[in-house]
Protein backbone atom coordinates (compact mmCIF):
# COMPACT_ATOMS: atom_id res chain seq x y z
CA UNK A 1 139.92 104.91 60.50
CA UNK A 2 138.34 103.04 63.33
CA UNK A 3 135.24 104.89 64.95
CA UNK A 4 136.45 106.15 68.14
CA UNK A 5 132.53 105.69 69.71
CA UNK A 6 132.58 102.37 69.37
CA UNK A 7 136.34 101.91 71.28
CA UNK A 8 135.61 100.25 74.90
CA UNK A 9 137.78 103.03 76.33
CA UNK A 10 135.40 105.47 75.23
CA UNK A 11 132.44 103.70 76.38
CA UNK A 12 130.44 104.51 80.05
CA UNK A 13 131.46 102.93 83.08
CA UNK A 14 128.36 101.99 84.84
CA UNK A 15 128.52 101.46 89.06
CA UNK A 16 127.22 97.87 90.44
CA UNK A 17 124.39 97.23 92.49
CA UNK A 18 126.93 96.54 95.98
CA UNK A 19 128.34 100.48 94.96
CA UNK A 20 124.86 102.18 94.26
CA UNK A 21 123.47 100.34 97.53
CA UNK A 22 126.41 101.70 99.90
CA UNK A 23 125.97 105.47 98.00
CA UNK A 24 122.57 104.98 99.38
CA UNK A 25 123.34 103.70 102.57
CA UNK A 26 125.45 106.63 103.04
CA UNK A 27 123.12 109.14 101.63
CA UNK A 28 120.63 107.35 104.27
CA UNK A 29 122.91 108.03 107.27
CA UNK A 30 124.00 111.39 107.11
CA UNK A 31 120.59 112.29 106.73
CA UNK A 32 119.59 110.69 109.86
CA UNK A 33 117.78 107.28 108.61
CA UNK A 34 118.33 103.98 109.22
CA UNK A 35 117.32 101.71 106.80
CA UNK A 36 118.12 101.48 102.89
CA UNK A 37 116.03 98.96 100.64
CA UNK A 38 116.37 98.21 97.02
CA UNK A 39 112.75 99.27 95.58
CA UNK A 40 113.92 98.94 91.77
CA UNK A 41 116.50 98.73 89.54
CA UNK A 42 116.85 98.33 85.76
CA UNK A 43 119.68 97.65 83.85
CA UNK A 44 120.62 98.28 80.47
CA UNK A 45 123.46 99.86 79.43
CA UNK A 46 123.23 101.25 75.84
CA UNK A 47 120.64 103.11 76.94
CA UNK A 48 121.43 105.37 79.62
CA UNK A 49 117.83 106.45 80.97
CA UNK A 50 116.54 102.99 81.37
CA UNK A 51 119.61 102.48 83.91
CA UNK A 52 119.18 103.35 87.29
CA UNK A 53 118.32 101.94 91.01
CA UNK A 54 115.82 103.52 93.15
CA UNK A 55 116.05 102.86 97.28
CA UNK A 56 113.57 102.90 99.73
CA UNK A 57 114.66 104.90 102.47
CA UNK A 58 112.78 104.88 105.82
CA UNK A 59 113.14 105.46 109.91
CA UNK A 60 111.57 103.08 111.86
CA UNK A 61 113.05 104.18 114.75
CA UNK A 62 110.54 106.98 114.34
CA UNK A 63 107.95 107.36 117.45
CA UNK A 64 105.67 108.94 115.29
CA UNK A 65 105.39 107.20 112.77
CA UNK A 66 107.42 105.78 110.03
CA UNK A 67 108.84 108.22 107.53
CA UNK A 68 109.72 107.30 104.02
CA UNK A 69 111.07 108.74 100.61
CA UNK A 70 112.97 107.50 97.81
CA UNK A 71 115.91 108.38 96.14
CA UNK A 72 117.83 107.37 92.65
CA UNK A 73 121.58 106.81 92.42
CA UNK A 74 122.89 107.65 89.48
CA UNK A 75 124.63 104.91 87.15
CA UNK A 76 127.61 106.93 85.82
CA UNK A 77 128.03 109.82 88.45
CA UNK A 78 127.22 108.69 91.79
CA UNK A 79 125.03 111.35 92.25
CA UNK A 80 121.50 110.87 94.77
CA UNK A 81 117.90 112.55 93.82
CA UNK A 82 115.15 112.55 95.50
CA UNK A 83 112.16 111.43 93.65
CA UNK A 84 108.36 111.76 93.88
CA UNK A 85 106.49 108.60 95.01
CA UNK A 86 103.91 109.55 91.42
CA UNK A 87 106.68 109.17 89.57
CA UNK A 88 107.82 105.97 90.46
CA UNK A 89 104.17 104.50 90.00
């Protein structure tokens, strides 16, 4: 009997760099911030926790100053987090 784990339909679907970058964009907007900039990404799918991107997300619209956090889109779900700056050091 064929192991099901190893069947392609069983296997993670993992979202491209164009999909991650428009989640971000998105995330970016209804926030209230302008610009979205690829600070990272790795890629390697059999192992889920060294697959990710990380964005950049700033306002330099900003009079007082320019604000900035990151965020990481998730690979599988979709889903946005905000990370710590020491964490991506």
């Amino acid at each position: 009997m064929p192991d099901e784990r190893e069947s392609s339909r069983y296997q993670q679907k993992y979202i491209g760099l164009d999909l991650a970058t428009g989640i971000a964009t998105t995330y970016a907007k209804q926030h209230g911030y302008r610009n979205v900039k690829l600070l990272m990404t790795k890629t390697s799918p059999d192992k889920r926790s060294e697959y990710f991107y990380v964005f950049s997300i700033t306002d330099t619209m900003n009079k007082t100053g320019k604000k900035e956090f990151f965020i990481l889109v998730d690979p599988v779900s979709g889903e946005v987090f905000r990370v710590d700056e020491s964490n991506l050091k």
